[in-house]
Protein backbone atom coordinates (compact mmCIF):
# COMPACT_ATOMS: atom_id res chain seq x y z
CA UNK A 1 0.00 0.00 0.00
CA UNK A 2 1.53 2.95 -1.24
CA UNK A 3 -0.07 5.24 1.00
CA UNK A 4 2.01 4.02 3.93
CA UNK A 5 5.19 4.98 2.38
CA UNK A 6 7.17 7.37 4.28
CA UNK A 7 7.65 10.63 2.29
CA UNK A 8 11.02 10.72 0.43
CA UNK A 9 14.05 12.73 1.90
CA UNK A 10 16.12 15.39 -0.09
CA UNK A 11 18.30 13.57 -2.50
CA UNK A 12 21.78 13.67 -2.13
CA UNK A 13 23.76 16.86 -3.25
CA UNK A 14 24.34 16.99 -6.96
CA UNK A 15 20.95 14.19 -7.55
CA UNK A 16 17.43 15.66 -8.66
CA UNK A 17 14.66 13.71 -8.94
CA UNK A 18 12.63 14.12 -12.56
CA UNK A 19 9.54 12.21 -13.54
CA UNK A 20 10.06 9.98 -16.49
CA UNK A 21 7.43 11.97 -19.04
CA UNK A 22 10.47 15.07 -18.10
CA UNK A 23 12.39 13.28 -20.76
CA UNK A 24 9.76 13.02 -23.53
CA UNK A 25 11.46 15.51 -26.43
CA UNK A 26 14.51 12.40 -25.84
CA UNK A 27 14.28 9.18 -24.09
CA UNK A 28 17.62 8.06 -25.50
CA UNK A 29 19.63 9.69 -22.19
CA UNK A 30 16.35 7.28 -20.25
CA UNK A 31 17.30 4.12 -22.53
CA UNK A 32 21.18 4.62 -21.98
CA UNK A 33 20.88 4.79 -18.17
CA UNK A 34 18.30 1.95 -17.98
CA UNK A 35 20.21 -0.55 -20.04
CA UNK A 36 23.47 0.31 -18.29
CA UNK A 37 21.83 -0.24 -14.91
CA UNK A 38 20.10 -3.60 -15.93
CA UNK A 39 23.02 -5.11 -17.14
CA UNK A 40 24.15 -6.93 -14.30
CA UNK A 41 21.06 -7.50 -12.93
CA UNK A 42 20.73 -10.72 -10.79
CA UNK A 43 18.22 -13.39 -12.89
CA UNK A 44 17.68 -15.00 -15.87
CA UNK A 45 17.30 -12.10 -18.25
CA UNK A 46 20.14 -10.87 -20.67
CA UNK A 47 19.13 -7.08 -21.84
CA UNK A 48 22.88 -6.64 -23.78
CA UNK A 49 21.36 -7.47 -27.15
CA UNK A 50 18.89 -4.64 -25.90
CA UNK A 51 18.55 -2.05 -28.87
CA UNK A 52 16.71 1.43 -28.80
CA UNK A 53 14.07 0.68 -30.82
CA UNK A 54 13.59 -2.55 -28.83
CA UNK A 55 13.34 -0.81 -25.72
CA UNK A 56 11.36 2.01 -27.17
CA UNK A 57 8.47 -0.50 -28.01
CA UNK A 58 8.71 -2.40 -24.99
CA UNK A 59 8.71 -0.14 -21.88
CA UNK A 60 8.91 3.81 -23.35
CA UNK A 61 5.61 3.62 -25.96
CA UNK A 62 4.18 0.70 -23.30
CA UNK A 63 0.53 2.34 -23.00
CA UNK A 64 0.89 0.92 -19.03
CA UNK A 65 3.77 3.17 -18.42
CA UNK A 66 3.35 5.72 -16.46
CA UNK A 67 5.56 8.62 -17.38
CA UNK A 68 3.90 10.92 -14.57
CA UNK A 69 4.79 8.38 -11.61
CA UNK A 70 7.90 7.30 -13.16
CA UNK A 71 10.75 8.60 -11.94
CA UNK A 72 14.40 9.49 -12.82
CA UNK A 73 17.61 10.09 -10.52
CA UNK A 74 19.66 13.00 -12.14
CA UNK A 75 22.82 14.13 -12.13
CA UNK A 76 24.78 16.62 -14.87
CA UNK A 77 21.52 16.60 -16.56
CA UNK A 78 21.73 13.39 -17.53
CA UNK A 79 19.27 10.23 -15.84
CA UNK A 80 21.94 7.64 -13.79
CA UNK A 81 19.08 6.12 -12.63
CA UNK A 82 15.49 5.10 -13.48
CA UNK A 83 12.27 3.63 -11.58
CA UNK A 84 9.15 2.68 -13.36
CA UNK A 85 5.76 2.17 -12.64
CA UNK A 86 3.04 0.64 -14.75
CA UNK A 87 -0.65 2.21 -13.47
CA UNK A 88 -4.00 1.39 -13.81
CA UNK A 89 -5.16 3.97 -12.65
CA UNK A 90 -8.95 2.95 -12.88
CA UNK A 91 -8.79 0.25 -10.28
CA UNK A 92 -5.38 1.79 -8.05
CA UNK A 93 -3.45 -0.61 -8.65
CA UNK A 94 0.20 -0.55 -10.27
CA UNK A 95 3.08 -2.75 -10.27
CA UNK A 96 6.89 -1.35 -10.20
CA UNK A 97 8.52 -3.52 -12.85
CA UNK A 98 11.81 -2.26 -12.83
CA UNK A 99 14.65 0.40 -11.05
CA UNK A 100 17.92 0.90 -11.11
CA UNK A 101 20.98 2.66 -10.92
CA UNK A 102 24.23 3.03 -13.35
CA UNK A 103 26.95 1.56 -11.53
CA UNK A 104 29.08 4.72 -10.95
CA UNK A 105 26.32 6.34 -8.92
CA UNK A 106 25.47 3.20 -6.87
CA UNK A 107 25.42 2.74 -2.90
CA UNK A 108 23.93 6.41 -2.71
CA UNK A 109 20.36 5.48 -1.75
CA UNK A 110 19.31 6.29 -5.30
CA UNK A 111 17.44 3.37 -5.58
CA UNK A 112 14.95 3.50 -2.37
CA UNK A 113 14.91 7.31 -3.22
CA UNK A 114 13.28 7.50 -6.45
CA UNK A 115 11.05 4.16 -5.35
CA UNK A 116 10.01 6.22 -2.33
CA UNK A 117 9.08 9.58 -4.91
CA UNK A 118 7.24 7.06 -6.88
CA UNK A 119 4.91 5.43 -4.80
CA UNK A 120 4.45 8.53 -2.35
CA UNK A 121 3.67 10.19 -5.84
CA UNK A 122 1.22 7.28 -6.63
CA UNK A 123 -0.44 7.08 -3.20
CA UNK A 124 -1.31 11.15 -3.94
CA UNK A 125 -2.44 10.04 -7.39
CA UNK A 126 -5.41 7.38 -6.09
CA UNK A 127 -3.00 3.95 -6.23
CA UNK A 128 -3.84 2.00 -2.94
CA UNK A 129 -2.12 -1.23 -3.89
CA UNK A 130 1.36 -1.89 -5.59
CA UNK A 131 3.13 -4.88 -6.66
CA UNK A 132 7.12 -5.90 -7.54
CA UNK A 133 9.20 -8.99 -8.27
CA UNK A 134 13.03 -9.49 -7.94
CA UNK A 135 15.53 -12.40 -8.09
CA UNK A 136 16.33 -13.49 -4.64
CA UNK A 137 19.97 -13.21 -5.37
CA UNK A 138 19.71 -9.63 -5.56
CA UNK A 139 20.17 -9.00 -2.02
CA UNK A 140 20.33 -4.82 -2.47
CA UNK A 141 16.53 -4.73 -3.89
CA UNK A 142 15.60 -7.45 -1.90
CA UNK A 143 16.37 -5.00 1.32
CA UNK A 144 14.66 -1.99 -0.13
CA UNK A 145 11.47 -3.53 -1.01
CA UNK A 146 11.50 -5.06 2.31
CA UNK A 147 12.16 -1.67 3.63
CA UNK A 148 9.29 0.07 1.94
CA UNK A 149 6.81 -2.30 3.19
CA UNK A 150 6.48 -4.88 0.26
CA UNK A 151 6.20 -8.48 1.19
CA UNK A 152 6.75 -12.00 -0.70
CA UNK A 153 3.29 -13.47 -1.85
CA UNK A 154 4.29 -15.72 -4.48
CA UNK A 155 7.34 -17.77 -5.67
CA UNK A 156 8.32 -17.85 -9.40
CA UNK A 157 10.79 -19.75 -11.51
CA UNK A 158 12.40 -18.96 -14.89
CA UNK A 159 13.27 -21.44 -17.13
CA UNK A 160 16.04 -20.74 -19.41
CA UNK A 161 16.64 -22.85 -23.27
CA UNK A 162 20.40 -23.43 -23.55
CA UNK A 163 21.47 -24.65 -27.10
């Protein structure tokens, strides 16, 4: 429940915090932090064959993507780190389905920061119930969902085709 998320504190010096629909005249800046950040992600995805258009079609132009809850971690004008939300709005309900951080700007708190602007900003906009998922492995997450007041519900597994 997004409503019970404590309200966000100042980012660190140097760090704004933009919503993702700030970056609409050029989500390439958006696309280069997101796929540097995802990279090393713990799990069974591999995003390095990841191309603009690609990522364009599948999370900028996603109709669920909500630019206005979204956010961005700034520095130099240029996003180092990204959190997004998908809404529907109609029914409050959204589900966070992806943040992080380039790896020069992480162990700042960028992470819980722009998850905290997010859902405080989602709470304000009518969203009473919010879901995530992460890879067990990837202990960092793992302790920032747990501190924001998400809890496990469900187990998944990936299967992977090796050839």
């Amino acid at each position: 429940d997004p409503r019970t998320v404590t309200a966000a504190p100042p980012p660190p010096p140097g760090i704004e915090v933009a919503t993702l629909g700030s970056f609409a005249d050029d989500p390439r800046h958006v696309f280069v932090a997101d796929y540097e950040s995802f990279l090393d992600e713990p799990g069974p995805g591999d995003v390095s064959g990841m191309t603009y258009e690609t990522w364009r079609r599948l999370t900028w132009d996603n109709p669920e993507c909500d630019r206005e809850l979204s956010t961005v971690a700034v520095a130099n004008g240029a996003p180092v780190g990204i959190s997004f939300l998908e809404t529907d709005r109609s029914t409050g309900r959204a589900v966070n389905v992806g943040t992080g951080v380039t790896p020069a700007f992480r162990g700042r708190g960028l992470g819980l920061l722009m998850k905290q602007v997010s859902l405080t900003r989602a709470a304000a906009a009518g969203i009473t119930r919010v879901i995530t998922q992460n890879d067990d492995t990837n202990a960092p997450m793992v302790a920032i969902n747990e501190r924001l007041g998400y809890r496990p519900f469900s187990t998944g597994h990936s299967w992977v085709l090796e050839r």
